[in-house]
Protein backbone atom coordinates (compact mmCIF):
# COMPACT_ATOMS: atom_id res chain seq x y z
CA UNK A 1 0.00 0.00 0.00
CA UNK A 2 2.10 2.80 -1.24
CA UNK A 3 -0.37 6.21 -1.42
CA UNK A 4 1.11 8.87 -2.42
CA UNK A 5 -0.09 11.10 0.57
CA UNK A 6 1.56 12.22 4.17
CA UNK A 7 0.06 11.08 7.58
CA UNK A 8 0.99 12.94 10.55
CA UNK A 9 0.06 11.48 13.93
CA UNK A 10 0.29 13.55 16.70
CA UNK A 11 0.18 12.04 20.23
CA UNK A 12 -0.09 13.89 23.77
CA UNK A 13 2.19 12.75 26.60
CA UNK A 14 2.20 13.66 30.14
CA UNK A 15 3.87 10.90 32.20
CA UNK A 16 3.56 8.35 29.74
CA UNK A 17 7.34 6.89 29.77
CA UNK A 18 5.94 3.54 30.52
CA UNK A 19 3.30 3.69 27.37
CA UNK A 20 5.61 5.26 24.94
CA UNK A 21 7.64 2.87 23.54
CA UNK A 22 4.81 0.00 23.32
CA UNK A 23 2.72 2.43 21.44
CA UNK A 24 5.87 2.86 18.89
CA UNK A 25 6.25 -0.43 18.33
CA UNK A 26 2.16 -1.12 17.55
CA UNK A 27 1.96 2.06 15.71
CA UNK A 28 5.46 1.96 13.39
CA UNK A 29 4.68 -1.07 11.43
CA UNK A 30 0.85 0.39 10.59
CA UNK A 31 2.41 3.83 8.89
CA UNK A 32 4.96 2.39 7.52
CA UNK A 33 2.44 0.88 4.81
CA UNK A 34 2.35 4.11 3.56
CA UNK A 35 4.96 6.16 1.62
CA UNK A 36 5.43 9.43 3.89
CA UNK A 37 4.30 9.69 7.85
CA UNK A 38 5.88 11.15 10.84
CA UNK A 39 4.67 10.57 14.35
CA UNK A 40 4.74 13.66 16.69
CA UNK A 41 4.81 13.60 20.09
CA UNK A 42 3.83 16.93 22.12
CA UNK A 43 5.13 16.01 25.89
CA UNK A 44 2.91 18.19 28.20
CA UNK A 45 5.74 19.08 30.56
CA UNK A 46 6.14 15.51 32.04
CA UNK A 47 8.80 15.07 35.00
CA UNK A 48 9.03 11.03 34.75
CA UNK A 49 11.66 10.92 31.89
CA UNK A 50 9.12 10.52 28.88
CA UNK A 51 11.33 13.21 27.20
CA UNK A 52 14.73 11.09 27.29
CA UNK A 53 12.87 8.39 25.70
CA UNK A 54 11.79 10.20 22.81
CA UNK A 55 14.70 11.81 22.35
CA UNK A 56 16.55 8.44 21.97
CA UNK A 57 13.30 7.06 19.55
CA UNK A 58 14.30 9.91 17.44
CA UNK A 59 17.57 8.94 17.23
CA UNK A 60 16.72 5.87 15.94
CA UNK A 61 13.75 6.86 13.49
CA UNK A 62 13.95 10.21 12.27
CA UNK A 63 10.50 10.22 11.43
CA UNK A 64 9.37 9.92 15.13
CA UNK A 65 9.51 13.67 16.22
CA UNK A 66 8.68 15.99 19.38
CA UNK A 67 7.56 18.74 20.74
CA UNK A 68 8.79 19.54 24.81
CA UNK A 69 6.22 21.95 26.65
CA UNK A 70 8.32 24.52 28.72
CA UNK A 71 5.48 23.32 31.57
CA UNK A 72 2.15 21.36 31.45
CA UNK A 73 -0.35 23.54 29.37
CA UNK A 74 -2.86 20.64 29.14
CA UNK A 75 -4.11 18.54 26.45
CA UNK A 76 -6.03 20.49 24.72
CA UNK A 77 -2.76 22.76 24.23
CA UNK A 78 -0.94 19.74 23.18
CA UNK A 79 -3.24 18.67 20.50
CA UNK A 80 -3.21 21.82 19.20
CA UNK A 81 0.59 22.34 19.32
CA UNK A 82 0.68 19.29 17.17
CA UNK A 83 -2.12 19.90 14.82
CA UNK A 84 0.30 23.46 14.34
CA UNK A 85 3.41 21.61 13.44
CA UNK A 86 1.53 18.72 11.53
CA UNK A 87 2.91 18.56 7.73
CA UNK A 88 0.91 15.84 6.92
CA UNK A 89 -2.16 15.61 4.08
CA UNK A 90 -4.33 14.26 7.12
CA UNK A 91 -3.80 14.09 10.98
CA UNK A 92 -4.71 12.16 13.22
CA UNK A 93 -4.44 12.77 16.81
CA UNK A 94 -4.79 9.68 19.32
CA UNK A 95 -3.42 9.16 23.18
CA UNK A 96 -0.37 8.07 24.51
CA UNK A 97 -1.74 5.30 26.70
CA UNK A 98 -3.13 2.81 24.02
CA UNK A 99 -6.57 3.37 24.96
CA UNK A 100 -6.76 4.62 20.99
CA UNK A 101 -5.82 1.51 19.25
CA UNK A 102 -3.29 2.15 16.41
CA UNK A 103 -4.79 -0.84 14.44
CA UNK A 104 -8.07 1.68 13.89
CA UNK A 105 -5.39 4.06 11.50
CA UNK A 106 -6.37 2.33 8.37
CA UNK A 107 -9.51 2.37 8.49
CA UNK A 108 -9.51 5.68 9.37
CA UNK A 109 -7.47 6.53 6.41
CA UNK A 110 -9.91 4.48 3.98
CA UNK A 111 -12.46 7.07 4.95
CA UNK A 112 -10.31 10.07 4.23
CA UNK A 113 -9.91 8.23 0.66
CA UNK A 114 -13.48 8.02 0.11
CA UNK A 115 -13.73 11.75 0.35
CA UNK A 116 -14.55 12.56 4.59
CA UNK A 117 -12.58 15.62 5.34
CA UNK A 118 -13.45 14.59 9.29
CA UNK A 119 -13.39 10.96 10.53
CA UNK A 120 -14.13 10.95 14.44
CA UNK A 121 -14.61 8.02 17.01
CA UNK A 122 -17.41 8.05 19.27
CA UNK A 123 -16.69 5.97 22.61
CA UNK A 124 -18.44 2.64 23.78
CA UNK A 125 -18.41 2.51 27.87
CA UNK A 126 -16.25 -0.52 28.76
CA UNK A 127 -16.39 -2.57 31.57
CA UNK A 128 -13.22 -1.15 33.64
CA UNK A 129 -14.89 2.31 33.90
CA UNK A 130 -15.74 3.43 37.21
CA UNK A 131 -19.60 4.14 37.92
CA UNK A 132 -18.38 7.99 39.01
CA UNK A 133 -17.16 7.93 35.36
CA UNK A 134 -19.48 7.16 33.70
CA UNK A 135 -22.32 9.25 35.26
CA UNK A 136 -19.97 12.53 34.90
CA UNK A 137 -19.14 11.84 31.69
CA UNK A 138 -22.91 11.50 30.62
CA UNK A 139 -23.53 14.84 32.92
CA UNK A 140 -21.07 16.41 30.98
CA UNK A 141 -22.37 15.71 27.34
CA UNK A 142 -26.11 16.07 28.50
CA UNK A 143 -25.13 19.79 30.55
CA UNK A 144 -22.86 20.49 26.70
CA UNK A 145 -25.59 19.57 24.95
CA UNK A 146 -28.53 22.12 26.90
CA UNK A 147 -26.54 24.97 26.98
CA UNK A 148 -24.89 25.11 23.26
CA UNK A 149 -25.86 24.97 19.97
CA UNK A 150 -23.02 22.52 18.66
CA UNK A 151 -23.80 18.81 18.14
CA UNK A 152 -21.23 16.99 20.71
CA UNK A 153 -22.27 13.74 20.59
CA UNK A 154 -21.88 11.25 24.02
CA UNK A 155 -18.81 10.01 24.32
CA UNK A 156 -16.92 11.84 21.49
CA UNK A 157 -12.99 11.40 21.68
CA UNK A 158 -10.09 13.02 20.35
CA UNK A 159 -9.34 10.15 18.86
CA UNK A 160 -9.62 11.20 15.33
CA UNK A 161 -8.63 12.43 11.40
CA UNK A 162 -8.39 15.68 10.07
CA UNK A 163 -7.95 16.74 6.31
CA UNK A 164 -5.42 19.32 5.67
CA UNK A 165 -8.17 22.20 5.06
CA UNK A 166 -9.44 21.37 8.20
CA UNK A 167 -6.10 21.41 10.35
CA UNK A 168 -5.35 24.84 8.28
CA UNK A 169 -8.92 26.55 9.71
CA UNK A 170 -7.50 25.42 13.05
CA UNK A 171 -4.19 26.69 13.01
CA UNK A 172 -6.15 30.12 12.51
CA UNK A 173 -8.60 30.06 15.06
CA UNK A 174 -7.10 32.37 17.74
CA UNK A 175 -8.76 31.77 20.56
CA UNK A 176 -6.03 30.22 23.35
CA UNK A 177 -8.62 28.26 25.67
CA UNK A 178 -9.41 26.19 22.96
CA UNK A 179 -12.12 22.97 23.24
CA UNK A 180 -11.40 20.93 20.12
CA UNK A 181 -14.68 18.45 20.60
CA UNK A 182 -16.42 21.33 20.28
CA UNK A 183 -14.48 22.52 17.72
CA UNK A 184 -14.41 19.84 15.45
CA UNK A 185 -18.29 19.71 15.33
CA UNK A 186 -18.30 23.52 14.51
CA UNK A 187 -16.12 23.23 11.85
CA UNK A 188 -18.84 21.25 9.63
CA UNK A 189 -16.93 19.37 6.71
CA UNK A 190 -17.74 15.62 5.46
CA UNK A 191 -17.49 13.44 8.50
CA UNK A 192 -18.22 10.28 9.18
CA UNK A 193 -18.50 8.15 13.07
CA UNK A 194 -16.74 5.53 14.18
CA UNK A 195 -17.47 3.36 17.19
CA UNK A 196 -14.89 2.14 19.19
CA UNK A 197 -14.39 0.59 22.63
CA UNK A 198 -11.26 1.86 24.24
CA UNK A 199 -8.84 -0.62 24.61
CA UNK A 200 -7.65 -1.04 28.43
CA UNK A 201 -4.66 1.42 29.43
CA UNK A 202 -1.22 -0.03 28.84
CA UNK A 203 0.53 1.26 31.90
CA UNK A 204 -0.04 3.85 34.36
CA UNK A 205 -3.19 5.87 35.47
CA UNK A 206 -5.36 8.46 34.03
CA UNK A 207 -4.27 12.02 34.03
CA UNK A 208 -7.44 13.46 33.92
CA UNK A 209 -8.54 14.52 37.53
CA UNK A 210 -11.89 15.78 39.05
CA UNK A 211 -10.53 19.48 38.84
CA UNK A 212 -9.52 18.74 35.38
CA UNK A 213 -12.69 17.59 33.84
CA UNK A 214 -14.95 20.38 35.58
CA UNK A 215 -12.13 22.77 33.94
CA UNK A 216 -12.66 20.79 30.42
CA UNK A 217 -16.18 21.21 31.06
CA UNK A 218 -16.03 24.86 31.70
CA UNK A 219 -14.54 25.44 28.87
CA UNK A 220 -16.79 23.78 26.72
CA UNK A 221 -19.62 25.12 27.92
CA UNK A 222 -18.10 28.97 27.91
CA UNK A 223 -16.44 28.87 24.62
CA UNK A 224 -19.78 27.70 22.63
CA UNK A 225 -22.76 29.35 24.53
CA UNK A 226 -23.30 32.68 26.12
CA UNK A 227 -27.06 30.96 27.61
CA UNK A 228 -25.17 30.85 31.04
CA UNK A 229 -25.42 34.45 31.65
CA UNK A 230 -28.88 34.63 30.01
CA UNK A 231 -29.70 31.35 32.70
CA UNK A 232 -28.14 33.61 35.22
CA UNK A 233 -30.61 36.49 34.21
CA UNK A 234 -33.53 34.35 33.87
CA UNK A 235 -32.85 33.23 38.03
CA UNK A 236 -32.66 37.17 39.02
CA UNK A 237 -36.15 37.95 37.43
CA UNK A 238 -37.65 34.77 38.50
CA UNK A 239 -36.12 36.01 42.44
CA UNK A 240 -37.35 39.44 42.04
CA UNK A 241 -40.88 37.61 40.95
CA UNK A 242 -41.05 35.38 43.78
CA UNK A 243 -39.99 38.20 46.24
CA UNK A 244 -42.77 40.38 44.71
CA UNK A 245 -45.26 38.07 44.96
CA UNK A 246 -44.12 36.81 48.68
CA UNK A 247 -44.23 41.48 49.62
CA UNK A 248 -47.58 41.14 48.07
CA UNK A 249 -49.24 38.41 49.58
CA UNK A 250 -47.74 39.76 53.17
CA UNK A 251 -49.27 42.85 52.69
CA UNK A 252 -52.37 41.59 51.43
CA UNK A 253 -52.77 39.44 54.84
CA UNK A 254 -51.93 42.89 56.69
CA UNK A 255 -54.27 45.09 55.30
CA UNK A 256 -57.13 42.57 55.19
CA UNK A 257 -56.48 39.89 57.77
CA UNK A 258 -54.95 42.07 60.13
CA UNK A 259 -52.15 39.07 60.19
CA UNK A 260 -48.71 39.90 60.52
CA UNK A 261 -46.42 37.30 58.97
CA UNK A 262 -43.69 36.27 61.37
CA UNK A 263 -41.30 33.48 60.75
CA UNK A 264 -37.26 34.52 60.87
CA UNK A 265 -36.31 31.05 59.70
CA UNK A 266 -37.79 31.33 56.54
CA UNK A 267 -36.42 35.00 56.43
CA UNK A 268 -33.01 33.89 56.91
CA UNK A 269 -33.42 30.67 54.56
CA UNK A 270 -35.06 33.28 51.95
CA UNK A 271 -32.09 36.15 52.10
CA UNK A 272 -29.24 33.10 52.11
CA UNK A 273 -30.46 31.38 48.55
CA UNK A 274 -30.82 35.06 47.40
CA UNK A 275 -27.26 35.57 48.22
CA UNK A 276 -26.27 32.09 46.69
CA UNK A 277 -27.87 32.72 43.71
CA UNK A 278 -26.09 36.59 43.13
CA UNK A 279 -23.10 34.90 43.93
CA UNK A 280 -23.56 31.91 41.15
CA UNK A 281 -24.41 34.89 38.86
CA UNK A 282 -21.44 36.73 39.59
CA UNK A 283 -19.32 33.52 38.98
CA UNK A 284 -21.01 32.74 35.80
CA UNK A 285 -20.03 36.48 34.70
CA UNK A 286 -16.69 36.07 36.33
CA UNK A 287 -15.69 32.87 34.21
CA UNK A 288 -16.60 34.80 30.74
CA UNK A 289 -14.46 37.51 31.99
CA UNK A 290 -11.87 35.60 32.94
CA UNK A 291 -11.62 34.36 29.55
CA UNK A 292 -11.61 37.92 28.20
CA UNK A 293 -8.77 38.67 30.28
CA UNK A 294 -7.13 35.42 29.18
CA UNK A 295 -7.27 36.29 25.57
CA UNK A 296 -6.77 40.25 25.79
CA UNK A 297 -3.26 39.78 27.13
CA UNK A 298 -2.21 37.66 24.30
CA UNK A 299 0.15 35.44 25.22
CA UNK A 300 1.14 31.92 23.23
CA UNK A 301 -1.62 29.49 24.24
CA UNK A 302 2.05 26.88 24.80
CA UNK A 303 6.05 27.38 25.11
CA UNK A 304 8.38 25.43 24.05
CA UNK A 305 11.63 25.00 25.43
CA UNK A 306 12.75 22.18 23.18
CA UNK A 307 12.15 19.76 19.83
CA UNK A 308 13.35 17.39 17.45
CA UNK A 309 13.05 17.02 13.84
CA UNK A 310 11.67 19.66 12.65
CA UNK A 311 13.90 22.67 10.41
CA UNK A 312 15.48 24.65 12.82
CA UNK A 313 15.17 28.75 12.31
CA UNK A 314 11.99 31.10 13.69
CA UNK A 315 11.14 29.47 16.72
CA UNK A 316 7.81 31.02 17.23
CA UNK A 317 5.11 31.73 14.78
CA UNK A 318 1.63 33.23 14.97
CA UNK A 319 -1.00 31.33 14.03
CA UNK A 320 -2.00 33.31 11.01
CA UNK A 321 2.26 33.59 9.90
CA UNK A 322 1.96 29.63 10.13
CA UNK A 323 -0.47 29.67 7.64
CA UNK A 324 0.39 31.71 5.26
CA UNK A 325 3.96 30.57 5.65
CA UNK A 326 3.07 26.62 5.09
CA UNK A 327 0.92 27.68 2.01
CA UNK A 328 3.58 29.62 0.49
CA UNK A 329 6.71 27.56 0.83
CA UNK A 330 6.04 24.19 -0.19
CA UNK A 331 9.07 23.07 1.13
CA UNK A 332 7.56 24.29 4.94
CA UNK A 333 8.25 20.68 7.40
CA UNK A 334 7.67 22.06 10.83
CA UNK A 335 8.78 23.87 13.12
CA UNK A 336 10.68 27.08 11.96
């Protein structure tokens, strides 16, 4: 199978020294059916030696490349990094930790042939999921789902191809808190679903923590929808009704009943989920701003404080210099 086409696979790794090399050695003999590819790894700032190993896999395969985070900017940063220095005619960007089986490549490739500019994997649950993950997860895709307007369906992965038009609309999207299932779903194009059931994790444990799926959640929900802060408005008119309504009726019972209503229990209990709704409100508009701030300041979404096989010269392009820069020089491989 010799196509005369480019795959670029770009793979995310935070502490995945254990997981690296076994995914290599599935992965390797897969793109090597095909007459260009290059594997690149973005490592998320990880502090177990995942570095040193792909700086020696490099060594021995120049077409196994990387990309060292300065720090950990998270995954999402990662993807993106890659999907920025991706050369490739189509991308596809899987996990470290073999829960993304390589052997699903060619098929996803056959797709890309038949014409699907998009082909994304939607995830089965498996049996070695916890219960607490599965109910946030479906939380998560049902709260996504009420409060924007894209189609994310349950269980969508970033485990997936992109055509090269597509990657290019990325790399100009500016936005630095970037949510790429969201994204991707946005973006329209041909695409077609796969169903997959993630294989169980080669080595090590899951880096994705509470606090870091509420955050990946946030950012979904904030970067697709402004309905939180009309929510939030809805819940200060419907207080302000219900307070009206509960001045009215105790003034109705004063002037007519001659009843006084006492109760400072349900006075107190009244004011407090006032004061915890305002405050909700106030974090709802404080997230949006925050993101404001985030983007005013304009600072890289990632640094980089080293790589590997990739043309050495600018370090550091813009987004939109990228761009234009890979669709002017054909001979553009990276990193520059």
């Amino acid at each position: 199978m010799n196509k005369d086409f480019k795959i670029s696979v770009v793979i995310p790794t935070f502490n995945e020294v254990s997981n690296i090399g076994m995914l290599v050695s599935k992965a390797l003999p897969i793109l090597e059916n095909y007459a260009e590819y290059e594997m690149i790894f973005i490592d998320d700032g990880s502090t177990d030696g995942s570095l040193a190993v792909l700086k020696r896999l490099h060594e021995l395969n120049e077409n196994i490349k990387y990309v060292s985070f300065s720090r950990n900017f998270g995954h999402q940063m990662a993807l993106r990094a890659g999907i920025d220095y991706a050369t490739g005619d189509c991308i596809i960007t899987m996990d470290a930790d073999l829960q993304h089986p390589p052997e699903m490549i060619p098929g996803f490739v056959e797709k890309w042939m038949e014409g699907y500019e998009i082909v994304y994997t939607v995830r089965e649950e498996s049996d070695d999921e916890t219960y607490f993950k599965k109910i946030s997860s479906s939380f998560f895709y049902q709260v996504i789902k009420f409060v924007t307007d894209i189609p994310i369906e349950k269980g969508a992965a970033d485990f997936r191809l992109i055509d090269r038009k597509v990657a290019d609309y990325i790399i100009q999207l500016k936005e630095k808190d970037l949510f790429l299932r969201g994204v991707i779903p946005w973006l329209g194009f041909k695409q077609y679903r796969i169903d997959y059931t993630p294989a169980v994790r080669y080595s090590g444990k899951t880096k994705y923590s509470l606090k870091k799926m509420l955050t990946l959640a946030a950012t979904g929900i904030t970067s697709f929808s402004t309905k939180p802060l009309y929510m939030s408005a809805f819940l200060g008119f419907l207080m302000v009704g219900i307070s009206a309504f509960y001045g009215l009726y105790a003034l109705f019972q004063h002037l007519f009943n001659h009843n006084v209503i006492t109760g400072w229990a349900s006075i107190i209990i009244f004011t407090s989920l006032i004061g915890g709704i305002q405050l909700m409100m106030i974090g709802v508009i404080g997230i949006y701003l925050g993101k404001i701030f985030q983007e005013m300041k304009g600072r890289p979404g990632y640094v980089i404080q080293d790589y590997a096989g990739f043309v050495r010269g600018k370090q550091v392009f813009s987004n939109s210099e990228k761009y234009n820069y890979r669709n002017h020089n054909k001979g553009y491989k990276g990193i520059n």
